[in-house]
C-alpha atoms as a PDB file:
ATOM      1  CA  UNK A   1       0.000   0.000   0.000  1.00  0.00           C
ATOM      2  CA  UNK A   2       2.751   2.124   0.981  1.00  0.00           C
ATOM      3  CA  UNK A   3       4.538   1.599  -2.519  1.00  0.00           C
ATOM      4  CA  UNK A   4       1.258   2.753  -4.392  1.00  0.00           C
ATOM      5  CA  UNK A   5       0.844   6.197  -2.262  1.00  0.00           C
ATOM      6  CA  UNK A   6       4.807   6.755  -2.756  1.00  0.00           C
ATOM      7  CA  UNK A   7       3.652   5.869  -6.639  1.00  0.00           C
ATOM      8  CA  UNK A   8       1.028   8.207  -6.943  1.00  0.00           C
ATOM      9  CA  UNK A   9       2.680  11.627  -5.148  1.00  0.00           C
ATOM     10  CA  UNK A  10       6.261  10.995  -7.215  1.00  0.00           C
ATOM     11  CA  UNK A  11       3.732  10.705 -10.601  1.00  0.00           C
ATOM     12  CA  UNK A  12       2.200  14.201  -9.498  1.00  0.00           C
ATOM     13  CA  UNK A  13       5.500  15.719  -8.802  1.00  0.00           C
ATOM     14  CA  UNK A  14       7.166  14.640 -12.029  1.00  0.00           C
ATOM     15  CA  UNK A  15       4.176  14.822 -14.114  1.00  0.00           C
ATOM     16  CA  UNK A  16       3.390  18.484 -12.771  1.00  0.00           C
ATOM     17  CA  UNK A  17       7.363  19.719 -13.268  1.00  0.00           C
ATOM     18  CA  UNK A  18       7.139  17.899 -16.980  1.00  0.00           C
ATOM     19  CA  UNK A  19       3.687  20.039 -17.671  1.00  0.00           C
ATOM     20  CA  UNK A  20       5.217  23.163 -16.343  1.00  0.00           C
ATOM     21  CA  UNK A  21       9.062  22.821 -18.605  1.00  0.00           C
ATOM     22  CA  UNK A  22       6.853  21.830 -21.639  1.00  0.00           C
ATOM     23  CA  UNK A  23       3.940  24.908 -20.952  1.00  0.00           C
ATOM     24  CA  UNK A  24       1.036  22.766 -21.116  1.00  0.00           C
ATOM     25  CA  UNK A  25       0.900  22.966 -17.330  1.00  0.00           C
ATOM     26  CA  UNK A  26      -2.887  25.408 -17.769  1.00  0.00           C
ATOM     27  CA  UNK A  27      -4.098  22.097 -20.130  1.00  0.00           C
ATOM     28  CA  UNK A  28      -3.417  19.642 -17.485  1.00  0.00           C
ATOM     29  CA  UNK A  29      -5.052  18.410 -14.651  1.00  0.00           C
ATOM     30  CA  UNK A  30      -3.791  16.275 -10.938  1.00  0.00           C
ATOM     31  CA  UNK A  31      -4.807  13.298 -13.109  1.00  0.00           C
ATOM     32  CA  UNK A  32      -3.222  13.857 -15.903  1.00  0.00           C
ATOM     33  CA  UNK A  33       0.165  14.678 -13.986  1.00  0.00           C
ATOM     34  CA  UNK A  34      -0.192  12.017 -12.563  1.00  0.00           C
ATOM     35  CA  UNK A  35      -0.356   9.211 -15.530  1.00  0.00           C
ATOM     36  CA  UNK A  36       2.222  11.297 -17.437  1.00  0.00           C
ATOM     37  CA  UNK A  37       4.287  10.988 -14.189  1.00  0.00           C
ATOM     38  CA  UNK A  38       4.478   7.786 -13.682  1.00  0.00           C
ATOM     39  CA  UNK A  39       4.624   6.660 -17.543  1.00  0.00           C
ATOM     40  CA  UNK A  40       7.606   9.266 -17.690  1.00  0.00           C
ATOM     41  CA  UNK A  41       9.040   7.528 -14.699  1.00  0.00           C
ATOM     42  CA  UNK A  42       8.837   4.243 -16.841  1.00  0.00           C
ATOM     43  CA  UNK A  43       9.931   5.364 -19.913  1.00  0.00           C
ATOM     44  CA  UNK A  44      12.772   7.325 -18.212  1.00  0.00           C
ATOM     45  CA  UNK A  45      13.757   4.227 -16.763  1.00  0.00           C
ATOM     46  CA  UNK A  46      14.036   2.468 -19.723  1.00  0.00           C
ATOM     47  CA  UNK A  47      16.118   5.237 -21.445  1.00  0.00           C
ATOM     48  CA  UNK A  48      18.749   5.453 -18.491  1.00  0.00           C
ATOM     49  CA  UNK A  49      18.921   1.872 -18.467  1.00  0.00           C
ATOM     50  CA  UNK A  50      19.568   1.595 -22.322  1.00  0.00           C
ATOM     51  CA  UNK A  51      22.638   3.767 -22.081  1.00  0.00           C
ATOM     52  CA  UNK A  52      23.642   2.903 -18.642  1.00  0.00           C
ATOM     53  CA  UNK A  53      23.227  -0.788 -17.803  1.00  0.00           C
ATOM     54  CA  UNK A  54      24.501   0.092 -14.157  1.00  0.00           C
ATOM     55  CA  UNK A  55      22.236   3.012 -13.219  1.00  0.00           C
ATOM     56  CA  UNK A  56      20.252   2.007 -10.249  1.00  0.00           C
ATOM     57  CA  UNK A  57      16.298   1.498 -10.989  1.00  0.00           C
ATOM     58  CA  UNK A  58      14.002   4.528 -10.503  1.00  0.00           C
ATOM     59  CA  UNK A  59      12.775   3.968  -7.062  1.00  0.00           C
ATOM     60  CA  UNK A  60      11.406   6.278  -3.933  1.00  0.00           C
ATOM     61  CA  UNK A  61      10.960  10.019  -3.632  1.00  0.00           C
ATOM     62  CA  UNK A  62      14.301  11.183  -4.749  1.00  0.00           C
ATOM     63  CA  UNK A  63      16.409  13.202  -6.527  1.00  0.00           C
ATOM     64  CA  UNK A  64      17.536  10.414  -9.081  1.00  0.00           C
ATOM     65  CA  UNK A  65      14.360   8.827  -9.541  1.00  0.00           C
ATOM     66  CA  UNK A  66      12.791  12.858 -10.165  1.00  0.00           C
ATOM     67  CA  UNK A  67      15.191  13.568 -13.071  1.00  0.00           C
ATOM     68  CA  UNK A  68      15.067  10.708 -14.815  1.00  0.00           C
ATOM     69  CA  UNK A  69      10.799  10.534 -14.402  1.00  0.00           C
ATOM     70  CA  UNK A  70      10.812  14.399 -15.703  1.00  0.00           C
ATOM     71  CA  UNK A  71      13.204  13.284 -18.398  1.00  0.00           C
ATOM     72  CA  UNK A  72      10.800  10.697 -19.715  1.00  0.00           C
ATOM     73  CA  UNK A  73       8.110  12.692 -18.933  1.00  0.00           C
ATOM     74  CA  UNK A  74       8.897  15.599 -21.218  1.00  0.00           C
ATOM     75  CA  UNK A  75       9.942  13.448 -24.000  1.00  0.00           C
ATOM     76  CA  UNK A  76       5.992  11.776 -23.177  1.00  0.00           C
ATOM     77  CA  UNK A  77       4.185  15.066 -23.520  1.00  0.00           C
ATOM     78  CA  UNK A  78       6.388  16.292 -26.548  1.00  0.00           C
ATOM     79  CA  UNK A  79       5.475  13.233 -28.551  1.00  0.00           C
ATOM     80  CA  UNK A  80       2.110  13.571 -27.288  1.00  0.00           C
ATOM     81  CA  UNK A  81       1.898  17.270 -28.330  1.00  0.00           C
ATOM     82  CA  UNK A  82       2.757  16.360 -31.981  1.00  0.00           C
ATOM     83  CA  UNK A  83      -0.554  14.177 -32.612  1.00  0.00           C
ATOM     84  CA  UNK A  84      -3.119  16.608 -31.169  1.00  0.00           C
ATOM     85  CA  UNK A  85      -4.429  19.161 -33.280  1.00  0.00           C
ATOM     86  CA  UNK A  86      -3.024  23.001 -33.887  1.00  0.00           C
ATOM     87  CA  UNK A  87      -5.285  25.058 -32.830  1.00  0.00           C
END
């Protein structure tokens, strides 16, 4: 239980510093932080793994496991951005 809740506030942390670098932070909403959070936490994972075997795994509320979830984050919600419509 205690993993989930640690889950769900470093998805709206990430997720919500992600929406604010790439300015779609007024678009967004907790819930929406919160899935881009934790898929950028997964997909920054990957990444950081790829090119560093020996990096340690994204786990916790910490500094590591913050950069690398806003790194995949912001990659997320820039590939995102280019399949919605212009407006």
């Amino acid at each position: 239980m205690l993993d989930l809740i640690v889950l769900l506030i470093l998805g709206a942390i990430v997720g919500w510093i992600a929406s604010i670098l790439v300015g779609r932070n007024k678009e967004m909403g907790g819930c929406a932080n919160v899935v881009a959070g934790i898929l950028g936490c997964v997909i920054g994972g990957f990444i950081v793994r790829y090119f560093f075997p020996d990096a340690p795994a994204v786990a916790g509320i910490n500094l590591y496991s913050v950069v690398v979830g806003v790194i995949g984050a912001v990659l997320l919600l820039l590939v995102t951005g280019w399949f919605r419509p212009s407006s």
